[in-house]
Protein backbone atom coordinates (compact mmCIF):
# COMPACT_ATOMS: atom_id res chain seq x y z
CA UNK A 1 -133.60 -142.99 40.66
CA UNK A 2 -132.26 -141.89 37.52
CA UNK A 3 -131.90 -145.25 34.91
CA UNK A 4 -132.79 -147.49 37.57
CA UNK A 5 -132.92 -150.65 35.21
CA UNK A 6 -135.09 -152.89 38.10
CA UNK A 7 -137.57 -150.56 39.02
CA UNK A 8 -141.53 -151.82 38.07
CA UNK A 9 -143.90 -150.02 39.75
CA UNK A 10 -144.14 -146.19 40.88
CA UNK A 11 -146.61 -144.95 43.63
CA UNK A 12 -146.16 -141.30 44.38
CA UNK A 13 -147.71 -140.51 48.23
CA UNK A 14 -150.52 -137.68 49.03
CA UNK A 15 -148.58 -134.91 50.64
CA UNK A 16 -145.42 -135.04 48.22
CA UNK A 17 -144.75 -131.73 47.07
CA UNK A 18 -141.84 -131.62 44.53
CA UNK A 19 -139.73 -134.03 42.58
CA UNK A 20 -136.46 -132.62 41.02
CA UNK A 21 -134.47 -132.87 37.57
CA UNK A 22 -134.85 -136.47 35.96
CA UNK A 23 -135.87 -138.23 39.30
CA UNK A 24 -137.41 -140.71 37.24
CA UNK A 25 -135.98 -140.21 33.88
CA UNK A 26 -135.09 -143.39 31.95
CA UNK A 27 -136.57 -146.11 34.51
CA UNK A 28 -138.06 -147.74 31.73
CA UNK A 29 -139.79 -151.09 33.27
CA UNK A 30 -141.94 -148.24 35.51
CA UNK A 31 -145.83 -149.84 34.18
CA UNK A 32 -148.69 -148.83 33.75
CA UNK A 33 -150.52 -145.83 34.97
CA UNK A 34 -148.93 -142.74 36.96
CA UNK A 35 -150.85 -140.70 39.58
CA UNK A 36 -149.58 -137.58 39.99
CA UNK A 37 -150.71 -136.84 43.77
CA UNK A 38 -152.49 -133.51 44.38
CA UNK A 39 -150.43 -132.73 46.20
CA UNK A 40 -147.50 -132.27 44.06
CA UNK A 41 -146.53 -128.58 43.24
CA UNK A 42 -143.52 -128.91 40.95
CA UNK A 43 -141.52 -130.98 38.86
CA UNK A 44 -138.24 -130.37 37.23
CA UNK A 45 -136.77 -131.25 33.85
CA UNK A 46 -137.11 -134.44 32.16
CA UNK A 47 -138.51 -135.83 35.61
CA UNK A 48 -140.33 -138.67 34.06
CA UNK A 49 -138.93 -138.69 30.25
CA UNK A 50 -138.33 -141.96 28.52
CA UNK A 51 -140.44 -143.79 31.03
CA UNK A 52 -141.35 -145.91 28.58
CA UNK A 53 -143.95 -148.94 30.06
CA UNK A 54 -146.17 -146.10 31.74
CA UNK A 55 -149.10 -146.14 29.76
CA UNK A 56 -151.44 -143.13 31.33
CA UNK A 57 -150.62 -139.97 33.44
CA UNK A 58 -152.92 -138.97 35.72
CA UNK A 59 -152.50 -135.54 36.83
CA UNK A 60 -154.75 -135.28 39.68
CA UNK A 61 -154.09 -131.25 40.76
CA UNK A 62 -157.56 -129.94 42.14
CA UNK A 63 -158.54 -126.70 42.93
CA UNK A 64 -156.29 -126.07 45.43
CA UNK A 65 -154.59 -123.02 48.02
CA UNK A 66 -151.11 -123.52 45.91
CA UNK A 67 -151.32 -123.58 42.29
CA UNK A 68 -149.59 -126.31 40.44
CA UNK A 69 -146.31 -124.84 38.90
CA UNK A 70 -144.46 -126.83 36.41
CA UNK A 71 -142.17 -124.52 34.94
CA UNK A 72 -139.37 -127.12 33.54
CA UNK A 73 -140.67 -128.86 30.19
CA UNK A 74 -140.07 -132.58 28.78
CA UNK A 75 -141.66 -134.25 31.90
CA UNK A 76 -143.22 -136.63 29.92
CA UNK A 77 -141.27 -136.53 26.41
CA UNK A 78 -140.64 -139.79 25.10
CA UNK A 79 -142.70 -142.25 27.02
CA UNK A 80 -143.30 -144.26 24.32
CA UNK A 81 -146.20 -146.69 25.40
CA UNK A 82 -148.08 -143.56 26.88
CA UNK A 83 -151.36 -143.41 25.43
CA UNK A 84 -153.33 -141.40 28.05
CA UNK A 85 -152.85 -138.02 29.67
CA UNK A 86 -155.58 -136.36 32.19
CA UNK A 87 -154.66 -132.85 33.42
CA UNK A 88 -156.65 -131.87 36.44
CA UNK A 89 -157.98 -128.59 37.10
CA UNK A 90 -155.61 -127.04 39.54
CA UNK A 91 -153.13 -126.92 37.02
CA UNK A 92 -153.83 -123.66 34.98
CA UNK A 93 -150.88 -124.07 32.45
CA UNK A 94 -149.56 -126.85 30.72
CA UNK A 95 -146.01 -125.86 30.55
CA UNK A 96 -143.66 -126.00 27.33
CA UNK A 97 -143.12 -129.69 25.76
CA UNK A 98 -144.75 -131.48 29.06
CA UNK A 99 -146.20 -134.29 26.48
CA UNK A 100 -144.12 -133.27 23.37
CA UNK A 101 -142.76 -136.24 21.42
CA UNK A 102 -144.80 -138.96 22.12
CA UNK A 103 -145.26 -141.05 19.47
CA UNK A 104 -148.66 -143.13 21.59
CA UNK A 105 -150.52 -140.91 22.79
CA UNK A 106 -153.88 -140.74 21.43
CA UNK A 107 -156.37 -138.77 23.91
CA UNK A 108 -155.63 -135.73 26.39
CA UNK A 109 -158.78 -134.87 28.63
CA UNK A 110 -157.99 -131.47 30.01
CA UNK A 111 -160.19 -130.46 33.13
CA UNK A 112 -162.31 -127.09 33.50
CA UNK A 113 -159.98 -124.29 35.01
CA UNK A 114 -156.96 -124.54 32.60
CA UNK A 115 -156.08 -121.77 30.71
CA UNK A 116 -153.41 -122.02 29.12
CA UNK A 117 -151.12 -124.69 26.65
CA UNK A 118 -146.92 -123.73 26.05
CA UNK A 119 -145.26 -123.88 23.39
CA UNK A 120 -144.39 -127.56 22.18
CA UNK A 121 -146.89 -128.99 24.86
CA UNK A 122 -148.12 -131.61 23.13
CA UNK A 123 -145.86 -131.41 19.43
CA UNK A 124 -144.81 -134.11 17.64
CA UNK A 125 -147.37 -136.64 19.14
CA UNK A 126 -148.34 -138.21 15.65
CA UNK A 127 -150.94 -140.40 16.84
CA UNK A 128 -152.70 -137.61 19.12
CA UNK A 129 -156.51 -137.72 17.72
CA UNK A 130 -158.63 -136.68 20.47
CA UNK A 131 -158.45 -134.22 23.14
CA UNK A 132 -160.77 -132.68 25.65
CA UNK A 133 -160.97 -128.75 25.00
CA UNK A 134 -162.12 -127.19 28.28
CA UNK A 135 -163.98 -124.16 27.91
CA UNK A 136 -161.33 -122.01 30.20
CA UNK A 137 -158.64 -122.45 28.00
CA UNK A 138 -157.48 -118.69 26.61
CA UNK A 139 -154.20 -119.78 24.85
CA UNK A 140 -152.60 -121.81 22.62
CA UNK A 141 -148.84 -121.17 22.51
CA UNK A 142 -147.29 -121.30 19.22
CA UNK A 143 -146.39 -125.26 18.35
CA UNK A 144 -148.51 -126.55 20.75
CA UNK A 145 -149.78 -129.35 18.60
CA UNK A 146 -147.67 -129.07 15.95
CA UNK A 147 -147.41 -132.44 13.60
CA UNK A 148 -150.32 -133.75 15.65
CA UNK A 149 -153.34 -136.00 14.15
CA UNK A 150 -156.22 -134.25 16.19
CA UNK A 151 -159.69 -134.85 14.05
CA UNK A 152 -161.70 -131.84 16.14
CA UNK A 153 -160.33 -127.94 17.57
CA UNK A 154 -162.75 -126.09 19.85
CA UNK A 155 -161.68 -123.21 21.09
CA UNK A 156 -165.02 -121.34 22.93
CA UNK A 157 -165.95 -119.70 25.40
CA UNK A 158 -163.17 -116.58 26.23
CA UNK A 159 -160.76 -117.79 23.93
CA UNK A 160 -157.71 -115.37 23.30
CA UNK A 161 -154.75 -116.19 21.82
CA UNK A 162 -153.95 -119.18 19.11
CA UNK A 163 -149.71 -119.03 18.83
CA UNK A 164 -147.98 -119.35 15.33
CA UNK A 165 -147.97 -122.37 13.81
CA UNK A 166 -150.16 -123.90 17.11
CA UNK A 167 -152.49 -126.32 14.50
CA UNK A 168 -149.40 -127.03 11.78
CA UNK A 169 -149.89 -130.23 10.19
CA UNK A 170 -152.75 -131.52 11.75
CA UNK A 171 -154.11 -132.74 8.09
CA UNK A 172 -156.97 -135.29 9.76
CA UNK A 173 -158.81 -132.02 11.28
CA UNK A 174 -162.68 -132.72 10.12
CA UNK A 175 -164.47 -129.85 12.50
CA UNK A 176 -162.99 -126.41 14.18
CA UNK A 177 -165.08 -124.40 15.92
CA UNK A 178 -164.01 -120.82 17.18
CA UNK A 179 -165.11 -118.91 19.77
CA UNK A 180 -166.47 -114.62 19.60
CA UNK A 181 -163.52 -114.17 21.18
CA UNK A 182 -161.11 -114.71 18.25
């Protein structure tokens, strides 16, 4: 479905378990929000970049036999209206510049049971204010929110790791608090 100029709407079905390289890339009249079934165990490259009238992804994974494993990045890079993200607790790392690029979005919840952020993840998403810190997370890849405009950083409970240059430019930052961990 790559470019496919006429398509509106976008319903994903319970039971789907992997979409490949840019199946969705560049349908740009796609509206709305995007449910990413839990049952969905991988995604390739660019599979939903420049999607741009989707304006939340809904990541549903749950605890689950098969872990989520996204191992491609720029799933979601450059959906411009995209202004909500919600990562669900089967997935236990958000892979390499998933969200990077995104010029809308302004809140990320992340659910309990992640641990971990790649590089990039979420860099370069100037309008990025608010996010959702869950107390599983253990790293921070270097970049992660690079040139972001997030206002708080927590980072407790068995926090490990914060990558170089992970926080860079994040000048609105008003609290941080660190974990014993650090």
């Amino acid at each position: 479905f790559l470019s496919h100029s006429l398509l509106t709407g976008l319903t994903l079905p319970e039971g789907l378990k992997r979409l490949g390289a840019q199946s969705f890339n560049g349908c740009t009249m796609i509206k709305d929000t995007l449910v990413i079934p839990h049952s969905l165990q991988s995604f390739g490259m660019d599979a939903f970049s420049d999607c741009q009238g989707i304006t939340a992804v809904r990541w549903l994974a749950d605890s689950c036999d098969v872990p989520v494993t996204v191992t491609i990045p720029h799933c979601f890079s450059r959906c411009l209206s995209l202004r909500y993200a919600e990562v669900g607790p089967g997935v236990r790392y958000i892979p390499p510049q998933i969200f990077s690029d995104i010029d809308s979005l302004s809140t990320v919840f992340i659910a309990e049971g992640v641990t971990s952020i790649g590089e990039d993840a979420f860099a370069m998403d100037s309008m990025l204010t608010t996010m959702h810190w869950p107390s599983t997370l253990r790293n921070v890849a270097g970049n992660s929110f690079y040139k972001c405009n997030l206002r708080e950083i927590v980072l407790t409970g068995s926090f490990e790791v914060v990558g170089p240059y992970a926080f860079a430019y994040n000048n609105h930052v008003r609290r941080i608090e660190l974990g014993s961990y650090l």
